[in-house]
C-alpha atoms as a PDB file:
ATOM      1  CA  UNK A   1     -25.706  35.187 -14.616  1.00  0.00           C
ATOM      2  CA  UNK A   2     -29.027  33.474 -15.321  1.00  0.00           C
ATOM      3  CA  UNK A   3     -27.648  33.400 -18.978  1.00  0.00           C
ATOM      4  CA  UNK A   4     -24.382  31.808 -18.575  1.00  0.00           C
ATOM      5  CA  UNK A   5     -26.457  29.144 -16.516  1.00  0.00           C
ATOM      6  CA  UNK A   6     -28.256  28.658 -19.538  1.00  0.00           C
ATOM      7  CA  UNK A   7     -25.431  28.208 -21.415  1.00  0.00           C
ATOM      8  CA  UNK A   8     -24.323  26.129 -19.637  1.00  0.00           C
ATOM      9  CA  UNK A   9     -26.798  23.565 -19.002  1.00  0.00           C
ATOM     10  CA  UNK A  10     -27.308  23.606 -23.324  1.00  0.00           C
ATOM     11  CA  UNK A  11     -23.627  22.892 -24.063  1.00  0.00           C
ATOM     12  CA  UNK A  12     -23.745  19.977 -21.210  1.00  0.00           C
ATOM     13  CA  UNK A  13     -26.944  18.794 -22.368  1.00  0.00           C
ATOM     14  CA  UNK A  14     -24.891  18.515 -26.433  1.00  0.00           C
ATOM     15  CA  UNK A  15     -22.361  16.785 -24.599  1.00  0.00           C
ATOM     16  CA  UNK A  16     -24.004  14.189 -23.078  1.00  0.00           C
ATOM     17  CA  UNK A  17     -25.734  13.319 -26.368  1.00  0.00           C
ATOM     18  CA  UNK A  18     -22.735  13.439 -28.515  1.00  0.00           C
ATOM     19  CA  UNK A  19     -21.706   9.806 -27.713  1.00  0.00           C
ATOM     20  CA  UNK A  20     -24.916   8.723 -29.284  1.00  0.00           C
ATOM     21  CA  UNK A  21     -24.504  10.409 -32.634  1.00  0.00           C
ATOM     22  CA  UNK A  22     -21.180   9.365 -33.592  1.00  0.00           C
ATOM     23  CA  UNK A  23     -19.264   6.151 -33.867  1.00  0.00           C
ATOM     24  CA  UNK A  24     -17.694   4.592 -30.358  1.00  0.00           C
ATOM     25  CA  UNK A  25     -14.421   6.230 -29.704  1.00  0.00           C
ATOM     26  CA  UNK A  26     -12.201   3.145 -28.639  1.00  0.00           C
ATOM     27  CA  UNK A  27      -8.988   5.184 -29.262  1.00  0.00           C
ATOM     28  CA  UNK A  28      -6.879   6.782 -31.943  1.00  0.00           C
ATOM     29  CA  UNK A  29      -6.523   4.509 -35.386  1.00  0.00           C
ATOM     30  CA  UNK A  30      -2.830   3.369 -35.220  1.00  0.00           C
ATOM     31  CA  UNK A  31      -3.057   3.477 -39.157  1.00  0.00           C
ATOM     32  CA  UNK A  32      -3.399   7.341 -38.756  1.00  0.00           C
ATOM     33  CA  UNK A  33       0.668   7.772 -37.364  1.00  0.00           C
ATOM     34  CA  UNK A  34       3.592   7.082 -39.299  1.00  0.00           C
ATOM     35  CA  UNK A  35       4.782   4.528 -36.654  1.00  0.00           C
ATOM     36  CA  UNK A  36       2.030   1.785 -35.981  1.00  0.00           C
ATOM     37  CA  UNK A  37       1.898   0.947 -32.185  1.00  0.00           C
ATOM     38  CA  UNK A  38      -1.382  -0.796 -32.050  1.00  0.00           C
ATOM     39  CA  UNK A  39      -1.382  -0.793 -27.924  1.00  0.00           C
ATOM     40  CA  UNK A  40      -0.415   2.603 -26.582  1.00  0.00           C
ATOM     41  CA  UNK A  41       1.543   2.050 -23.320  1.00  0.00           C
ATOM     42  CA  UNK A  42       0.571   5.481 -21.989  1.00  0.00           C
ATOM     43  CA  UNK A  43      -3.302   4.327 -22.681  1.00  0.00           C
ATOM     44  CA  UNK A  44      -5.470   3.001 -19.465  1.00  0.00           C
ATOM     45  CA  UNK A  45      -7.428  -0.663 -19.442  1.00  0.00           C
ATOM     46  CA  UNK A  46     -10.610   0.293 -21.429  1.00  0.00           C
ATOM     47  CA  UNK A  47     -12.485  -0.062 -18.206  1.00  0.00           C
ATOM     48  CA  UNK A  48     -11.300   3.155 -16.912  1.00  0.00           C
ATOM     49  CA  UNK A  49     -13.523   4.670 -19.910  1.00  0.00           C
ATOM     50  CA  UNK A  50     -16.499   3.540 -17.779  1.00  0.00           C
ATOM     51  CA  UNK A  51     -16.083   6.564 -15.592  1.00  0.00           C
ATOM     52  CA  UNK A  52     -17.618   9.043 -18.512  1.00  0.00           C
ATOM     53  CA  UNK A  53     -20.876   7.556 -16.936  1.00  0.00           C
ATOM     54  CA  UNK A  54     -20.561   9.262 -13.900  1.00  0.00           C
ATOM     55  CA  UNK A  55     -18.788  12.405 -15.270  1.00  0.00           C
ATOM     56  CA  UNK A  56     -21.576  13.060 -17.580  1.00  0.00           C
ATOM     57  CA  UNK A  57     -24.420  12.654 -14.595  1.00  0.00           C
ATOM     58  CA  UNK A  58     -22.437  14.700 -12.316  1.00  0.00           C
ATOM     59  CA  UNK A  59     -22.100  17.449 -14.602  1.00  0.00           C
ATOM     60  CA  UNK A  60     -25.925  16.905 -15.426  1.00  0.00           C
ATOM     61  CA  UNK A  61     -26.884  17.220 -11.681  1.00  0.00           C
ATOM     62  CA  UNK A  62     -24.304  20.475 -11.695  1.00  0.00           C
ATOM     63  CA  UNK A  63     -25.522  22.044 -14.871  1.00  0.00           C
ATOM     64  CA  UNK A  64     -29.284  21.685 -13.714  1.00  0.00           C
ATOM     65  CA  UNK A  65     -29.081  22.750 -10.616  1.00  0.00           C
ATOM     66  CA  UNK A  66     -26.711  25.707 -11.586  1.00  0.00           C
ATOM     67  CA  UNK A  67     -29.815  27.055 -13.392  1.00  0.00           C
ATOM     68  CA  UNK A  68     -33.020  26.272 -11.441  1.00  0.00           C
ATOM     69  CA  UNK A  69     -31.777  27.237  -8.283  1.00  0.00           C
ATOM     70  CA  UNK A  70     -28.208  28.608  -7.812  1.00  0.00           C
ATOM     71  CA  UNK A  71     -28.647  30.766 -11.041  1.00  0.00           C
ATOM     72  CA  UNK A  72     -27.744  34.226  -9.540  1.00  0.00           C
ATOM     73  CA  UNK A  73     -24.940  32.546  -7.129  1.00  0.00           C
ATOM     74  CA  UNK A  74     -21.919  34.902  -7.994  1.00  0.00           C
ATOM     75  CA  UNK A  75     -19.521  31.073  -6.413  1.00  0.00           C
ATOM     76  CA  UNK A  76     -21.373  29.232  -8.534  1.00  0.00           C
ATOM     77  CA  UNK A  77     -20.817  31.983 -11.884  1.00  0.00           C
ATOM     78  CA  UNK A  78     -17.287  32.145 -11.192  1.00  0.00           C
ATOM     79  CA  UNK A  79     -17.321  28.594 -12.404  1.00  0.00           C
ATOM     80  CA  UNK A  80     -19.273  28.705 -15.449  1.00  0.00           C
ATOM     81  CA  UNK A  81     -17.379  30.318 -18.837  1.00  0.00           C
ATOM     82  CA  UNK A  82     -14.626  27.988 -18.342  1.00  0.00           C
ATOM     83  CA  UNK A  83     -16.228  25.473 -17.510  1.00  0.00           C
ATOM     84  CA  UNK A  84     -18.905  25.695 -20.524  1.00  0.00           C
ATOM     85  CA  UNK A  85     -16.255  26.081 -23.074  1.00  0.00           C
ATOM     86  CA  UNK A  86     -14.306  22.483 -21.514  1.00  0.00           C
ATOM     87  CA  UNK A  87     -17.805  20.967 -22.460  1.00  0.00           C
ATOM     88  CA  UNK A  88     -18.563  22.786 -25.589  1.00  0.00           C
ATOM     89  CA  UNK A  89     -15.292  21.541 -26.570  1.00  0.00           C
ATOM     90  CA  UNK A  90     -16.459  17.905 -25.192  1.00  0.00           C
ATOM     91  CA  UNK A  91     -18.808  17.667 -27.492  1.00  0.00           C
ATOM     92  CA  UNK A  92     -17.495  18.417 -31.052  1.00  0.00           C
ATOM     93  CA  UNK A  93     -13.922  16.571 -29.853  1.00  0.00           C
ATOM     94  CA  UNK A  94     -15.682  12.953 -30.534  1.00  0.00           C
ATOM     95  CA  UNK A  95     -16.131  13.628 -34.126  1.00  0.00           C
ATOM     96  CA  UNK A  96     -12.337  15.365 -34.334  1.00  0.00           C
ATOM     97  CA  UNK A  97     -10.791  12.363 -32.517  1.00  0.00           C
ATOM     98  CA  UNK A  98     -11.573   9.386 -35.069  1.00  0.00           C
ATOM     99  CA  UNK A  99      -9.893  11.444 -37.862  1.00  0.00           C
ATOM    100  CA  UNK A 100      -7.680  13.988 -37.049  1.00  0.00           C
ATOM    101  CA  UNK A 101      -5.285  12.834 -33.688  1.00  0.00           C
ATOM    102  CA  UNK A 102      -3.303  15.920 -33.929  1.00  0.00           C
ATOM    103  CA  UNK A 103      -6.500  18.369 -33.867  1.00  0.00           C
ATOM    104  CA  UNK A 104      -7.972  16.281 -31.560  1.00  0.00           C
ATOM    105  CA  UNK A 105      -5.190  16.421 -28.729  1.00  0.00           C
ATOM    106  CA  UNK A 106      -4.994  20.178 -29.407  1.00  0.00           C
ATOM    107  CA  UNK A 107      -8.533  20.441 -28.567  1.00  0.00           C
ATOM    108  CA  UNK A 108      -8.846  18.172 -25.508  1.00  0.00           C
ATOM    109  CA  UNK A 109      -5.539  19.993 -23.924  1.00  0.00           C
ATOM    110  CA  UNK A 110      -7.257  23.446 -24.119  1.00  0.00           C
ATOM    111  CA  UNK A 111     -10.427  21.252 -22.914  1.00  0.00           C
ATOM    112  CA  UNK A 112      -8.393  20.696 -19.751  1.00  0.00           C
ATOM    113  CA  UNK A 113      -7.052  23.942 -19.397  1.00  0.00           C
ATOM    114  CA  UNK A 114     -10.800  25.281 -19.215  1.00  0.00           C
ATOM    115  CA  UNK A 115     -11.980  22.463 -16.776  1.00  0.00           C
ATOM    116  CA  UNK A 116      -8.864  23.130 -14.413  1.00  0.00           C
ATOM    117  CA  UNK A 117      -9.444  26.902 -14.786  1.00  0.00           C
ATOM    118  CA  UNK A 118     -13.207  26.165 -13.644  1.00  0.00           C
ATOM    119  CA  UNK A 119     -12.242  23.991 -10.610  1.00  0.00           C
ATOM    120  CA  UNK A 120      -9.724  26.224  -9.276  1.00  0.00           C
ATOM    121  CA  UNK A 121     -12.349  28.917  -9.271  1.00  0.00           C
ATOM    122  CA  UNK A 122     -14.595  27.081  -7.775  1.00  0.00           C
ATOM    123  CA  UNK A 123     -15.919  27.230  -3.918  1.00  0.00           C
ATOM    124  CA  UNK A 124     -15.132  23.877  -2.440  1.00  0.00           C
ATOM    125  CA  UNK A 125     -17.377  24.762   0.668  1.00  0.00           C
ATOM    126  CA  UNK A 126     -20.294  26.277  -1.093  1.00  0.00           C
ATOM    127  CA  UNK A 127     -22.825  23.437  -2.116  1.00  0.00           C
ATOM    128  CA  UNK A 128     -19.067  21.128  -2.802  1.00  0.00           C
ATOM    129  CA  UNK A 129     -20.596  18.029  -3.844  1.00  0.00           C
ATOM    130  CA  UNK A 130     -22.678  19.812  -6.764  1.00  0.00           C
ATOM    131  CA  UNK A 131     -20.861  22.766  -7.478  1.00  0.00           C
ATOM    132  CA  UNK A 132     -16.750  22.059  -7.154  1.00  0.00           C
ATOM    133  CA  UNK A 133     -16.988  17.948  -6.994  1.00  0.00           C
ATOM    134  CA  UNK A 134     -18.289  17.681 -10.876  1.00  0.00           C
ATOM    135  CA  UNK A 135     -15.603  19.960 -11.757  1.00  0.00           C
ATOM    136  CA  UNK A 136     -13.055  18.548  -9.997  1.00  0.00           C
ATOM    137  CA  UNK A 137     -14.047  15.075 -11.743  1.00  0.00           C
ATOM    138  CA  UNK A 138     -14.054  16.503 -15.423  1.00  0.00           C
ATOM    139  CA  UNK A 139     -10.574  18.688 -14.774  1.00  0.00           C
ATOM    140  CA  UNK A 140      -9.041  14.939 -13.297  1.00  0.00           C
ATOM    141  CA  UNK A 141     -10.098  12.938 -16.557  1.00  0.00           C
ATOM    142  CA  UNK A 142      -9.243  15.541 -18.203  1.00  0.00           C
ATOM    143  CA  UNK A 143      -5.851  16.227 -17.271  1.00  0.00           C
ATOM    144  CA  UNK A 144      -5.093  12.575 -18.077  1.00  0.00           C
ATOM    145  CA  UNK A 145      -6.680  12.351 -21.040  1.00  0.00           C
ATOM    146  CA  UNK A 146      -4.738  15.193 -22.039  1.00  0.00           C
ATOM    147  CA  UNK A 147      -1.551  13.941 -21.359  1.00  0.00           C
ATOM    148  CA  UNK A 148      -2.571  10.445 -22.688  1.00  0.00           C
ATOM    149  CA  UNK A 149      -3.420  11.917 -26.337  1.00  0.00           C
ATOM    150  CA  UNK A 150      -0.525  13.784 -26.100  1.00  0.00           C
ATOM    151  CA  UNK A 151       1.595  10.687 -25.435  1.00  0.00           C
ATOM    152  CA  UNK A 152      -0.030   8.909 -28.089  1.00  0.00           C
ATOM    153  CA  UNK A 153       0.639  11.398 -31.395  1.00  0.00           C
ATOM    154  CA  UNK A 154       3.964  11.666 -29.506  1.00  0.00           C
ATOM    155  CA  UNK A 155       4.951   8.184 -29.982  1.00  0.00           C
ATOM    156  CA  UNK A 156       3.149   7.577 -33.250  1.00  0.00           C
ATOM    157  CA  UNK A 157       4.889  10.283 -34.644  1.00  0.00           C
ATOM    158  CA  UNK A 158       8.012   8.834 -34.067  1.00  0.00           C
ATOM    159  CA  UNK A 159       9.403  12.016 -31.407  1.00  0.00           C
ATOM    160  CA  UNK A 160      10.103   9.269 -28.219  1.00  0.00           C
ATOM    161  CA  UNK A 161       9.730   5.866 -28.346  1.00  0.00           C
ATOM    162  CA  UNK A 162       6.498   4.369 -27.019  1.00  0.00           C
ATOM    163  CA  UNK A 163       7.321   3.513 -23.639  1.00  0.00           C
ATOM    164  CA  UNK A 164       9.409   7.074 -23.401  1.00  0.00           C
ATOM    165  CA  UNK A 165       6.759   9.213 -24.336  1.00  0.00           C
ATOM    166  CA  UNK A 166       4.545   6.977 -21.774  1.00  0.00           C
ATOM    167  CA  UNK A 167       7.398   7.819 -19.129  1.00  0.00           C
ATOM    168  CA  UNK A 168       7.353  11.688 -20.196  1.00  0.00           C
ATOM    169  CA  UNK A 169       3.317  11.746 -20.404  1.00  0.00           C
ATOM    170  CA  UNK A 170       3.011   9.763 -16.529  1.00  0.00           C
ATOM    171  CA  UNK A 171       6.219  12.112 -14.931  1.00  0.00           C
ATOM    172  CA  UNK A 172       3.701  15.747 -16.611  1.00  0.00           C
ATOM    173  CA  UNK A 173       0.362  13.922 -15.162  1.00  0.00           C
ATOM    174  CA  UNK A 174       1.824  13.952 -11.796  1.00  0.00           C
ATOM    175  CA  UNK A 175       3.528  17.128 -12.240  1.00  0.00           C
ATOM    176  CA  UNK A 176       0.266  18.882 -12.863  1.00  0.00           C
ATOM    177  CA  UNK A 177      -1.900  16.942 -10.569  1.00  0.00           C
ATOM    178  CA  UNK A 178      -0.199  17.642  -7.580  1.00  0.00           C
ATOM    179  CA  UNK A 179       0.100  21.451  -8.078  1.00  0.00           C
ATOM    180  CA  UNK A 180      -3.629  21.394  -8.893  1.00  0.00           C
ATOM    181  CA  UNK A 181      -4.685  19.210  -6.055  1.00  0.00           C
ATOM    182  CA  UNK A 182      -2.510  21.234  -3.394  1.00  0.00           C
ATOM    183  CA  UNK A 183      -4.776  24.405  -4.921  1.00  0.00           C
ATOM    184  CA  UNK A 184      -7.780  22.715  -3.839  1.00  0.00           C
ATOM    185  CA  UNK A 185      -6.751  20.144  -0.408  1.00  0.00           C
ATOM    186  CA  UNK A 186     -10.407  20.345   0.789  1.00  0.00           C
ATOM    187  CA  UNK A 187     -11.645  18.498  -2.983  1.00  0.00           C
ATOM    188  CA  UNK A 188      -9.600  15.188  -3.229  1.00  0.00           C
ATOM    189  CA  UNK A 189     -12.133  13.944  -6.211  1.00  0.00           C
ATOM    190  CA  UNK A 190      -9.723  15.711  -8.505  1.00  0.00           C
ATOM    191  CA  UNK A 191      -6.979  13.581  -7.064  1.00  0.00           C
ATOM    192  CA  UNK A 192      -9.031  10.340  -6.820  1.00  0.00           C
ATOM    193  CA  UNK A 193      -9.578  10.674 -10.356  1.00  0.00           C
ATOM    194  CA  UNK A 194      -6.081  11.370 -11.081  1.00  0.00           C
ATOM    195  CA  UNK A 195      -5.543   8.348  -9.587  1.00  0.00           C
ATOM    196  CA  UNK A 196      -8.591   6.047 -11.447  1.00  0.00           C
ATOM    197  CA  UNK A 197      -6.514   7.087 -14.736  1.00  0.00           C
ATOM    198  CA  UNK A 198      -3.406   5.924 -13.383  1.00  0.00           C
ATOM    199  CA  UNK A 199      -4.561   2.840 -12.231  1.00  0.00           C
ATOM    200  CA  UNK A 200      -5.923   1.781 -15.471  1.00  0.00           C
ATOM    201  CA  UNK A 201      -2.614   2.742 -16.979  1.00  0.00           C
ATOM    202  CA  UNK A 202      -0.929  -0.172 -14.689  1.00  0.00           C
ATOM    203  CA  UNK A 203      -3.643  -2.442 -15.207  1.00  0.00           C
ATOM    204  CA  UNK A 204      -2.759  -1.664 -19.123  1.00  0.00           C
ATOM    205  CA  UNK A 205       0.661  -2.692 -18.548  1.00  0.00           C
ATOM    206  CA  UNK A 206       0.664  -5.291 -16.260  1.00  0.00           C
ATOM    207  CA  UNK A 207       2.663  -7.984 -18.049  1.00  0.00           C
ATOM    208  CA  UNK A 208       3.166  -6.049 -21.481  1.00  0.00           C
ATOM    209  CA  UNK A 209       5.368  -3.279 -20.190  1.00  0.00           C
ATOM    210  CA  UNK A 210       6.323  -3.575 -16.588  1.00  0.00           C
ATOM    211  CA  UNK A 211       8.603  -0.155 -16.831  1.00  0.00           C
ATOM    212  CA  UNK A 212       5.430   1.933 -17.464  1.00  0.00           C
ATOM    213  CA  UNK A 213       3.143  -0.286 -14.867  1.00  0.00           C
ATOM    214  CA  UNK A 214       5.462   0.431 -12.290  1.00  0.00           C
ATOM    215  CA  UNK A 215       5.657   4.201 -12.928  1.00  0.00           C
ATOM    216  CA  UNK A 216       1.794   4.152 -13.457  1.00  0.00           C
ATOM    217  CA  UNK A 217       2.042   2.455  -9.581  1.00  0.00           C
ATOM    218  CA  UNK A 218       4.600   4.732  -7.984  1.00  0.00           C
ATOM    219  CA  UNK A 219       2.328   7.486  -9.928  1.00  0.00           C
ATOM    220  CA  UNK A 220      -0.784   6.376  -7.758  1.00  0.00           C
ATOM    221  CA  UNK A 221       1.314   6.286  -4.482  1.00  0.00           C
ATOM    222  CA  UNK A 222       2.254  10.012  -4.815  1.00  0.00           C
ATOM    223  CA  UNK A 223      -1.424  11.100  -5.533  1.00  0.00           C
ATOM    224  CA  UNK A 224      -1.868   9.221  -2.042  1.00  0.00           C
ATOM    225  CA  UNK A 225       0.810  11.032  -0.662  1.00  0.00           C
ATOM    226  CA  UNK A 226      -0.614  14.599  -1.770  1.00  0.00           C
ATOM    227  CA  UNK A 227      -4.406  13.178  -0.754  1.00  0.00           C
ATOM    228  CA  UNK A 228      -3.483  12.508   2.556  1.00  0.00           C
ATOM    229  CA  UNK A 229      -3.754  15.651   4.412  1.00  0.00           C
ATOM    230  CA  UNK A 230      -7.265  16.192   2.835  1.00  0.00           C
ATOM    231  CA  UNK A 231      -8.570  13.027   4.394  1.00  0.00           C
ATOM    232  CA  UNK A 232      -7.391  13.560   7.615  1.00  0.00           C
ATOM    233  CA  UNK A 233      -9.068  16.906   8.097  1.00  0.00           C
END
């Protein structure tokens, strides 16, 4: 166990230093796709990027604590594998992104499929605000992010149009974030995150494409819906 905790706290520590070593990731290069759609409709306001900050001190906080004092915590190891290879991942994915879209979206899907893995194993009433609440944070970027490179080589690749593939790309967020939130009722930051993403994607959109700001919106009011019963208990 002590090992994977280890692991895990090197891989974080690579992925919090990763931003510094390479070039500022400010989104695909529309010169990369066939068709040129320099504003993605399915991409948030860049403000929404601002919440790496706290993802990458939570997970800090997590990975640290994971190893000096829950390191032989079988609810806390449960977590870790999956969770270590989502950050491994993390950290080569910023010098895969500026170059190679289609690699890149590969990579950060099976990053999400690792971080939800890890948050649906994890204990959300053992130590919850250090051990499943940085999960849950990572596993809600994540599973927009996802879906928001994915929308992006969709469109500039010619397969929907840009505001369809936004449509298609909002309509799987939701799909996945409400099965994944109902997994978990008693951790809403998953949801809340969710949400953050969606709300920059109608801030995006606000006055450029009203269709996909309006989805984005009903989007956020759903995540409500599905948060509801975890804030009233």
């Amino acid at each position: 166990m002590k090992t994977r905790a280890l692991i895990l706290l090197i891989v974080t520590l690579a992925f919090g230093a990763a931003p510094f070593l390479t070039p500022p990731f400010r989104g695909y290069d529309p010169a990369l796709f066939p068709v040129n759609i320099p504003r993605p409709s399915i991409q948030p306001a860049g403000y929404a990027f601002a919440i790496w900050s706290v993802i990458y001190i939570w997970l800090f906080a997590h990975a640290i604590t994971s190893l000096w004092k829950r390191a032989e915590n079988p609810a806390w190891d449960r977590t870790r594998l999956p969770l270590a290879l989502a950050i491994a991942l993390g950290s080569a994915w910023l010098w895969i992104a500026p170059q190679a879209p289609i690699a890149a979206t590969v990579t950060i899907l099976v990053m999400a499929a690792a971080a939800i893995t890890a948050f649906l194993r994890a204990d959300t009433e053992t130590d919850r605000w250090l051990l499943s609440a940085p999960i849950a944070i990572l596993a809600g970027w994540l599973s927009a992010a996802a879906a928001v490179s994915t929308g992006v080589v969709i469109a500039g690749y010619g397969l929907l149009s840009d505001t369809a593939s936004a449509f298609a790309m909002i309509a799987a967020i939701l799909t996945l974030a409400t099965w994944v939130q109902r997994q978990k009722p008693r951790m809403p930051v998953y949801g809340i995150t969710v949400i953050w993403a969606l709300a920059g994607v109608t801030v995006a959109n606000a006055g450029l494409n009203p269709v996909i700001a309006i989805l984005a919106g009903l989007g956020i009011g759903l995540m409500a819906l599905v948060l509801r019963p975890t804030f009233r208990g």
